[in-house]
C-alpha atoms as a PDB file:
ATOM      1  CA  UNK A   1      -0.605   6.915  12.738  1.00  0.00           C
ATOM      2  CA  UNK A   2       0.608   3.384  11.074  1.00  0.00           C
ATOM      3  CA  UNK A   3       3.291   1.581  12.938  1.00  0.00           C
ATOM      4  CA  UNK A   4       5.303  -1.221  12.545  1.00  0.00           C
ATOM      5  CA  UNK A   5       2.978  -3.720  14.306  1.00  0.00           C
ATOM      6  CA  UNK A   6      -0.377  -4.295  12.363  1.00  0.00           C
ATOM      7  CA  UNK A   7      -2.902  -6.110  14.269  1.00  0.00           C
ATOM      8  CA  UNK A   8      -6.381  -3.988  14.768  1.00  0.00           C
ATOM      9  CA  UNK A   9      -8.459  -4.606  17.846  1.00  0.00           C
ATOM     10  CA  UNK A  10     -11.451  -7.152  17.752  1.00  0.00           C
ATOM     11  CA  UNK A  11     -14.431  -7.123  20.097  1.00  0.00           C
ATOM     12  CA  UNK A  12     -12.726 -10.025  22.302  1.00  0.00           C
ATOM     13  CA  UNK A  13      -9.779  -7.295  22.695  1.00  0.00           C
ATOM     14  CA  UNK A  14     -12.075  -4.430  23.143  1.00  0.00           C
ATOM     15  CA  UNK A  15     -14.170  -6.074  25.802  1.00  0.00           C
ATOM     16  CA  UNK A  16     -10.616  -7.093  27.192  1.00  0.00           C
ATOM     17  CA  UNK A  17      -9.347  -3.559  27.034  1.00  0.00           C
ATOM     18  CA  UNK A  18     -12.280  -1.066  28.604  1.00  0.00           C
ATOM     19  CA  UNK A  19     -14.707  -4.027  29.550  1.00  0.00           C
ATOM     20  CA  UNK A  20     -13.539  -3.434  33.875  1.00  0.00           C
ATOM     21  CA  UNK A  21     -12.993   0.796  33.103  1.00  0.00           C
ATOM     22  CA  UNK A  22     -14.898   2.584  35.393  1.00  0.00           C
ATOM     23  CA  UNK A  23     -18.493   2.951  35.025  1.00  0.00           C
ATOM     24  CA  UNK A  24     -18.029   0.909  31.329  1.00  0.00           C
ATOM     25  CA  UNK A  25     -21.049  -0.739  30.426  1.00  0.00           C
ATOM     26  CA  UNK A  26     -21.403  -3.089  27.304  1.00  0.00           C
ATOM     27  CA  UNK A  27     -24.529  -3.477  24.865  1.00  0.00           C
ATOM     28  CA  UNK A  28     -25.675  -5.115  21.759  1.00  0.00           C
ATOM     29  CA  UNK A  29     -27.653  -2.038  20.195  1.00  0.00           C
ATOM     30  CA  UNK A  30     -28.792  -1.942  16.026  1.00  0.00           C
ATOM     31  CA  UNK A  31     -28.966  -5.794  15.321  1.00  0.00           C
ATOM     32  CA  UNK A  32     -25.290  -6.695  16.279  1.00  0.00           C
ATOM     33  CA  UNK A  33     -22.778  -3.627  17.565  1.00  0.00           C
ATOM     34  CA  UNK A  34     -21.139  -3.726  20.481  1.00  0.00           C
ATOM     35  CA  UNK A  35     -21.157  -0.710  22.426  1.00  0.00           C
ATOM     36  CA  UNK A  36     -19.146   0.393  24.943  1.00  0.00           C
ATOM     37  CA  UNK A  37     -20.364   3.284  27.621  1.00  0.00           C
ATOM     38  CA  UNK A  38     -20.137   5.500  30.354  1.00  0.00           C
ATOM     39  CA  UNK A  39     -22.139   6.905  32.433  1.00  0.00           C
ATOM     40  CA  UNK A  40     -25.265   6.056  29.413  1.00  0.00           C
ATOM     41  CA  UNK A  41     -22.892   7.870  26.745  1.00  0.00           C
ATOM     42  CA  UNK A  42     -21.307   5.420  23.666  1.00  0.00           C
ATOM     43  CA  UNK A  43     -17.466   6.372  23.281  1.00  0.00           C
ATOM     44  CA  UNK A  44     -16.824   2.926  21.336  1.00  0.00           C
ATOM     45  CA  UNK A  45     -18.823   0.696  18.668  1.00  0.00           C
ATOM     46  CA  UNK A  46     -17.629  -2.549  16.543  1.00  0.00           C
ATOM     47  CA  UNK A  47     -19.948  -4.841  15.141  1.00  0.00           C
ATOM     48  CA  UNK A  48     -19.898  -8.097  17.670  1.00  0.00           C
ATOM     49  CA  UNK A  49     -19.502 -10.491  14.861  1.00  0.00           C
ATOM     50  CA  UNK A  50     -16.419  -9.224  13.505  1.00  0.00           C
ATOM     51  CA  UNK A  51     -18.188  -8.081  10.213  1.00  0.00           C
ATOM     52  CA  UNK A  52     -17.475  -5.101   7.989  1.00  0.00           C
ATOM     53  CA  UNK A  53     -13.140  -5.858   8.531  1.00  0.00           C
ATOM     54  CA  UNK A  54     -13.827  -4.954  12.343  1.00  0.00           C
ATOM     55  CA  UNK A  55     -14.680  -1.769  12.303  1.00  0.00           C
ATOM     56  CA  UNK A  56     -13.902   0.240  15.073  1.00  0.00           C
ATOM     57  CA  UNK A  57     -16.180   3.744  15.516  1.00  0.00           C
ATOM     58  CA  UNK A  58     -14.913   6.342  18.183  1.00  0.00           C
ATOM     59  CA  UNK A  59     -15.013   9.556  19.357  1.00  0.00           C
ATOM     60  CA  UNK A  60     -11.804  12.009  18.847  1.00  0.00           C
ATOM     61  CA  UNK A  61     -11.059  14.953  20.005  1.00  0.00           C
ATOM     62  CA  UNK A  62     -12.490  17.847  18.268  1.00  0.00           C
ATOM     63  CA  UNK A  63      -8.665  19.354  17.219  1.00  0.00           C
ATOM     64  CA  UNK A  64      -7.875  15.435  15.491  1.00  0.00           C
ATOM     65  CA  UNK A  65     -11.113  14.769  13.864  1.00  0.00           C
ATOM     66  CA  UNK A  66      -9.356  15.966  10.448  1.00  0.00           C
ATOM     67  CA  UNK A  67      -6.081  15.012  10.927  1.00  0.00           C
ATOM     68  CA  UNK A  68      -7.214  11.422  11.239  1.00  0.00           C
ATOM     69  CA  UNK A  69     -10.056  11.260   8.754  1.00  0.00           C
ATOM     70  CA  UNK A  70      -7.143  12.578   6.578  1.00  0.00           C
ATOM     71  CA  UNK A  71      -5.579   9.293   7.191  1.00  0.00           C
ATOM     72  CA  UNK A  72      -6.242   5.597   4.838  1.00  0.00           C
ATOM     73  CA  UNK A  73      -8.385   3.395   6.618  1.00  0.00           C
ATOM     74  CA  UNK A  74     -10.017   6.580   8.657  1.00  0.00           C
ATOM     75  CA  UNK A  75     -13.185   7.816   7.508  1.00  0.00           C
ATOM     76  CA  UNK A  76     -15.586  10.202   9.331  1.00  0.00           C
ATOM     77  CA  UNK A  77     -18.054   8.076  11.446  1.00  0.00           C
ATOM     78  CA  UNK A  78     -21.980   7.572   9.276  1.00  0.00           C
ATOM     79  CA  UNK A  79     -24.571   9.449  11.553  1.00  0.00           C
ATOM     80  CA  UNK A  80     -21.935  10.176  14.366  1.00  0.00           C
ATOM     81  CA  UNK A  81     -19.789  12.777  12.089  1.00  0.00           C
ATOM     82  CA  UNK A  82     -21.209  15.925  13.573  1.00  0.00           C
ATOM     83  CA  UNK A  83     -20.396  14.763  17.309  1.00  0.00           C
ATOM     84  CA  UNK A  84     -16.411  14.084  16.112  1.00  0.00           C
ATOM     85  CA  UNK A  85     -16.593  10.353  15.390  1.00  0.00           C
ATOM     86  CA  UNK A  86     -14.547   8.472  13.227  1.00  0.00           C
ATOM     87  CA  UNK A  87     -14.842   4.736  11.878  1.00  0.00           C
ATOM     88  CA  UNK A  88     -11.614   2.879  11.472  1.00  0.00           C
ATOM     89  CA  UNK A  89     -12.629   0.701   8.588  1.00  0.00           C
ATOM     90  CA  UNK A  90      -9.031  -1.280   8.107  1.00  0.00           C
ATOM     91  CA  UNK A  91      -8.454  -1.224  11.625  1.00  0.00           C
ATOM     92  CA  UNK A  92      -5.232  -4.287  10.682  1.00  0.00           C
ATOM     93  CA  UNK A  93      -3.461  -0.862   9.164  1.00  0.00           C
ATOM     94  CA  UNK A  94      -3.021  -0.060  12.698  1.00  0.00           C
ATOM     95  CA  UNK A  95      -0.954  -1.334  15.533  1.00  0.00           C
ATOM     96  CA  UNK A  96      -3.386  -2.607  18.610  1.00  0.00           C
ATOM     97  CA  UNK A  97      -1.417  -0.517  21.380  1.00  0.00           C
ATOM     98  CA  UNK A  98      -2.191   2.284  19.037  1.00  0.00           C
ATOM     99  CA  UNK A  99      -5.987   1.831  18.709  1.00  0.00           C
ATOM    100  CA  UNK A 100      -6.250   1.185  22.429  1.00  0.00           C
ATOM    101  CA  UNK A 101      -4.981   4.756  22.710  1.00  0.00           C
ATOM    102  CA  UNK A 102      -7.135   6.062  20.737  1.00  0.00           C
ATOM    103  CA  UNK A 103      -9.771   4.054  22.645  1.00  0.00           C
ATOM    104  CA  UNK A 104      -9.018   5.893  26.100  1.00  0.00           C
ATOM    105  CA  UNK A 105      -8.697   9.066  24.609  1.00  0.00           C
ATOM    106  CA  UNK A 106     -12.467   8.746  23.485  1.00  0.00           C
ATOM    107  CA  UNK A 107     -13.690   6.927  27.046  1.00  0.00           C
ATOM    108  CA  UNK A 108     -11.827  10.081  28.446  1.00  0.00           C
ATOM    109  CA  UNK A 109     -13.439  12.586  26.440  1.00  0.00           C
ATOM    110  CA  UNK A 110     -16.931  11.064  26.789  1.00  0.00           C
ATOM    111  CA  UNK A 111     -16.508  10.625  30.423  1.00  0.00           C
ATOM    112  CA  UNK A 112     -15.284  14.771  30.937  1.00  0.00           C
ATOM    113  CA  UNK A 113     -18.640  15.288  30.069  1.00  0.00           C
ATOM    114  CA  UNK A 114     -21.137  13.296  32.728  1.00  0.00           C
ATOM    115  CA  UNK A 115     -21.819  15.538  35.411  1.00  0.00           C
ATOM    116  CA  UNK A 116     -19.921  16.263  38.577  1.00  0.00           C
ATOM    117  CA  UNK A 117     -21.737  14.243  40.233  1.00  0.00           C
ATOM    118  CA  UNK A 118     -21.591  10.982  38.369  1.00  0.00           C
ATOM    119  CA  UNK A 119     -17.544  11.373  37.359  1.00  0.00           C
ATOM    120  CA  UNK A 120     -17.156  11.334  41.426  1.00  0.00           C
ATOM    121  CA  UNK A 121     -18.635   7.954  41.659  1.00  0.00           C
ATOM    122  CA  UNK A 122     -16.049   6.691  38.946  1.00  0.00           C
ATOM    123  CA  UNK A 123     -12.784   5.088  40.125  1.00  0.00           C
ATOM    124  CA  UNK A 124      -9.474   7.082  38.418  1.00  0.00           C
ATOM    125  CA  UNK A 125      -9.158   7.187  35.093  1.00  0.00           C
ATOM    126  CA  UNK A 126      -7.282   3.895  33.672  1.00  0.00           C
ATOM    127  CA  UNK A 127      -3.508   3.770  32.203  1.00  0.00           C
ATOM    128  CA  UNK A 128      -2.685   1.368  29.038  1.00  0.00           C
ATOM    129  CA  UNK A 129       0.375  -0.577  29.773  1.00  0.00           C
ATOM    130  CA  UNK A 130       3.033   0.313  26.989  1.00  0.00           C
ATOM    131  CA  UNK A 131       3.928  -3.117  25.082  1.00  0.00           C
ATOM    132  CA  UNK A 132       7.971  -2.950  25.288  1.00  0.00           C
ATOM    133  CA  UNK A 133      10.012  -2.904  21.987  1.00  0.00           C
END
């Protein structure tokens, strides 16, 4: 999962990234995270001060949970483990374009899972722009 370009994500970037995704909704919950939702379900947290190295918290897919807890800087998410979260505590070990992927994937997972009804309401499902080489 490392690449070349180091770089992490902070909240400014986060908010940039899935702050306009559809049916995103941002909140200061537990003192001072920043989480990110849809449809009234967290797929994202960081604390909003940029404590703790920037910590990033996500959901994964169920089949990647252990391949990337496997990984340095990747540990299995405190009180969010059972649901397939991890925390990215040294979130500069990875490149930004790759976090933001990482990012959808969990906005994507979390979203398959609102009802019909409410996914209907939501506007596509965002691309990331690839940053060219």
């Amino acid at each position: 999962m490392t690449s070349k370009r180091a770089g992490g994500l902070t909240a400014i970037q986060l908010e940039a990234l899935c702050g306009k995704w559809p049916g995103v909704t941002r909140d200061i919950k537990w003192g001072a995270d920043l989480v990110f939702s849809v449809g009234g379900k967290m797929f994202v947290v960081t604390p909003s001060d940029g404590s703790e190295g920037g910590r990033l918290s996500f959901k994964v897919a169920d089949e990647r949970f252990l391949e990337l807890t496997d990984q340095p800087g990747i540990i299995a998410a405190p009180y969010l483990a059972r649901s397939r979260w991890i925390s990215v505590t040294e979130p500069q070990r990875f490149g930004t374009d790759e976090l933001a992927a990482l990012i959808l994937d969990a906005y994507v997972l979390v979203r398959a899972k609102l009802t019909r009804k409410l996914q209907a309401t939501l506007n596509p499902i965002p691309t990331l722009k690839v940053a060219r080489k």
